[in-house]
Protein backbone atom coordinates (compact mmCIF):
# COMPACT_ATOMS: atom_id res chain seq x y z
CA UNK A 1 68.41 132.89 83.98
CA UNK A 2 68.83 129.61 84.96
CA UNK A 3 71.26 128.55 81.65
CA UNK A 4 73.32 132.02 82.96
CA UNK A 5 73.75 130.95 86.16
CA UNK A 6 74.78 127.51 85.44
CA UNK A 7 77.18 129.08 82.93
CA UNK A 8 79.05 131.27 84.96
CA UNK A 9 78.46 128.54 87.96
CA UNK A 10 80.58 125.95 86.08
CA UNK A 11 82.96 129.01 85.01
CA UNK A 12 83.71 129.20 88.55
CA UNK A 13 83.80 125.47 89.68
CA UNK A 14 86.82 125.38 86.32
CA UNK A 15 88.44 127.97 88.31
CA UNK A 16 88.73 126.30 91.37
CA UNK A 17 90.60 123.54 90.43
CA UNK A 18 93.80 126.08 90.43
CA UNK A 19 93.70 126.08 93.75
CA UNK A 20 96.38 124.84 95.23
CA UNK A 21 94.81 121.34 97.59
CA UNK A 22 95.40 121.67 101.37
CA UNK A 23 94.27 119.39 103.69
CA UNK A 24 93.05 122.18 106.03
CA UNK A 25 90.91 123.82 103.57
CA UNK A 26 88.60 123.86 100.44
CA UNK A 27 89.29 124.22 96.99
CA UNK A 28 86.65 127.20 95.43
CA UNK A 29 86.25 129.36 92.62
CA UNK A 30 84.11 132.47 92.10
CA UNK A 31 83.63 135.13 90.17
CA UNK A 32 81.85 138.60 90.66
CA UNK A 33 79.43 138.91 87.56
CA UNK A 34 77.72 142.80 86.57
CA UNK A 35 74.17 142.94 86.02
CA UNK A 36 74.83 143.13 82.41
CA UNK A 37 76.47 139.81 82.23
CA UNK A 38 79.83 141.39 81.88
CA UNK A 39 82.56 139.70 84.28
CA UNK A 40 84.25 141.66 86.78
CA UNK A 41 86.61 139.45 88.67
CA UNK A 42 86.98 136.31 89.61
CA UNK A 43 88.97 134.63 92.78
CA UNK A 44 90.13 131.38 94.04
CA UNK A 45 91.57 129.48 97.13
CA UNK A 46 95.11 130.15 97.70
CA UNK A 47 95.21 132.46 94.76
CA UNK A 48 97.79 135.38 96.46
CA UNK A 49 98.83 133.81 99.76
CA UNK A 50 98.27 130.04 101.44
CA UNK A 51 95.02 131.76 103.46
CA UNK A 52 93.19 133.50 101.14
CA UNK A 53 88.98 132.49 100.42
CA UNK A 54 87.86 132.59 96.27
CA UNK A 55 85.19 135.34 97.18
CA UNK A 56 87.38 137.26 99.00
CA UNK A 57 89.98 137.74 96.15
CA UNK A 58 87.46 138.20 93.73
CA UNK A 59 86.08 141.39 96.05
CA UNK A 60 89.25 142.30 96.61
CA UNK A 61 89.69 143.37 93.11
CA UNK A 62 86.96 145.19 93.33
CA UNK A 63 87.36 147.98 95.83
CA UNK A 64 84.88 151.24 95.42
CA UNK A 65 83.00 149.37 92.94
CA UNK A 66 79.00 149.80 93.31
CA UNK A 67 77.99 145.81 93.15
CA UNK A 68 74.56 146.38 94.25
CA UNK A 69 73.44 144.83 91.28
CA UNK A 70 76.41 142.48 90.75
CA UNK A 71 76.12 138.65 91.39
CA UNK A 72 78.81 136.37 92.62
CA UNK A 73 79.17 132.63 91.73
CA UNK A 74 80.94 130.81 94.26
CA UNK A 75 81.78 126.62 93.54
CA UNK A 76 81.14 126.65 97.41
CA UNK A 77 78.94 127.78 100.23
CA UNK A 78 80.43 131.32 101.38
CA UNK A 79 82.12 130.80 104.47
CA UNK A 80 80.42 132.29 107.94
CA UNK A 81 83.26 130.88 110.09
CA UNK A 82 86.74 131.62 109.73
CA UNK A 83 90.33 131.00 111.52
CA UNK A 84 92.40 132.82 109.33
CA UNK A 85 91.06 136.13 109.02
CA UNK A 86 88.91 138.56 111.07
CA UNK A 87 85.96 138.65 108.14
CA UNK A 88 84.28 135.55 107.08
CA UNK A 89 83.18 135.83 102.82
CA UNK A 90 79.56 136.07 103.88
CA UNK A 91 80.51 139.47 105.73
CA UNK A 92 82.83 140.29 102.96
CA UNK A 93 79.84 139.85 100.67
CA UNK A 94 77.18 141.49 102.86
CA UNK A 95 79.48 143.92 102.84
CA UNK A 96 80.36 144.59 99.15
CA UNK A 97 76.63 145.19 98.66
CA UNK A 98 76.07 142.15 96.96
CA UNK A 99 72.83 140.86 96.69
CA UNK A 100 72.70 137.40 94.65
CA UNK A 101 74.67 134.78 95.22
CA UNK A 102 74.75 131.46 93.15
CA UNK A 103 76.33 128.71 94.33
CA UNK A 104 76.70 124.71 94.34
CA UNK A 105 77.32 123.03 97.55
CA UNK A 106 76.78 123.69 100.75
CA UNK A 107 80.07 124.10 102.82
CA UNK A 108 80.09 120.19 104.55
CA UNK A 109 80.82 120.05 108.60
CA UNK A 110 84.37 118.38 108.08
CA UNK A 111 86.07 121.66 108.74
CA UNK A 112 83.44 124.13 110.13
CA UNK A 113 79.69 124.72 111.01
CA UNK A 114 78.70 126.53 108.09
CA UNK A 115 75.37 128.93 108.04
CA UNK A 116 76.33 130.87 105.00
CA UNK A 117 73.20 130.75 103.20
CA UNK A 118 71.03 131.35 106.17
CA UNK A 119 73.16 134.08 107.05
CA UNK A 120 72.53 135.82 103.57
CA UNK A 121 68.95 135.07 103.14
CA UNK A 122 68.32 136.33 106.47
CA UNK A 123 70.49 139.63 105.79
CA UNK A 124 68.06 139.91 102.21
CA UNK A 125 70.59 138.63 99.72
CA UNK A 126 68.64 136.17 97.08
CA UNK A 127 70.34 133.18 97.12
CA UNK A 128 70.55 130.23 94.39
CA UNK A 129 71.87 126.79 94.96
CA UNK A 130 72.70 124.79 91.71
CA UNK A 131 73.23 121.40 93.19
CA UNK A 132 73.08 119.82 90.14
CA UNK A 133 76.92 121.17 90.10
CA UNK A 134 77.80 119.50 93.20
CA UNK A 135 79.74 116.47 92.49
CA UNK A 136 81.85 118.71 90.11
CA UNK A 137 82.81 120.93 93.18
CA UNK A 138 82.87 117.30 95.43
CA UNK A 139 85.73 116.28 92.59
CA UNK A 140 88.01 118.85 92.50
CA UNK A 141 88.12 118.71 96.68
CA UNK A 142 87.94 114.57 96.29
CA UNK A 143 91.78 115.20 98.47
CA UNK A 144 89.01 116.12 101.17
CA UNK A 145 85.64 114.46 100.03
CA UNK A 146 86.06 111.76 98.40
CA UNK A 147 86.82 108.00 99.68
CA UNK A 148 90.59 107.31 99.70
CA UNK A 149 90.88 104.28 97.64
């Protein structure tokens, strides 16, 4: 499982680096994966308007789908606090059904006190952290993480 989820993991780190970089904001990717490995939609930052979260683009797509079996693999820490929109992406997700969630870095306090993955492993949800993907996910939001040279 673990070659899988680092698979799809990195599939979804690739994908975030087409969102457009903000200073307000983070640059993921996800991407809503079937219990039979097939893909069912994937999401990123900024993807249909300048507010817009990865995961909720990707669940967007999927409206009166059953994902009670599905997995989603987000580059970042679902958000559990959110300016821009009434729903954080760990409600979306609770909501959606959802229960796995693999992702690589925790959300880090420069924009928001994040408790995603509490949040989800308290609600039931098993959730994987692949930090062996972080710096990739640190690099593509280097306009926010990295050291200004």
């Amino acid at each position: 499982m673990i070659e899988v989820d680092r698979h799809w993991l990195q599939t979804a780190v690739k994908l975030s680096e087409q969102s457009p970089p903000v200073t307000s904001a983070y640059a993921v990717g996800a991407i809503v994966v079937d219990h039979d490995g097939s893909q069912l939609a994937t999401g990123y930052s900024r993807e249909t308007d300048g507010r817009v979260h990865a995961e909720e683009t990707a669940l967007a797509k999927l409206a009166d789908v059953d994902l009670s079996r599905a997995t989603i693999y987000t580059s970042m820490e679902p958000c559990s606090t959110r300016r821009s929109r009434p729903r954080t992406c760990t409600q979306l997700i609770l909501a959606a059904g959802i229960r796995r969630v693999v992702f690589a870095l925790r959300e880090p306090p420069l924009l928001a006190d994040c408790h995603g993955v509490e949040l989800l492993r308290e609600a039931g949800v098993e959730v994987v952290e692949l930090p062996e993907l972080a710096d990739a996910v640190r690099e593509v939001n280097g306009h926010l993480l990295l050291p200004h040279r």
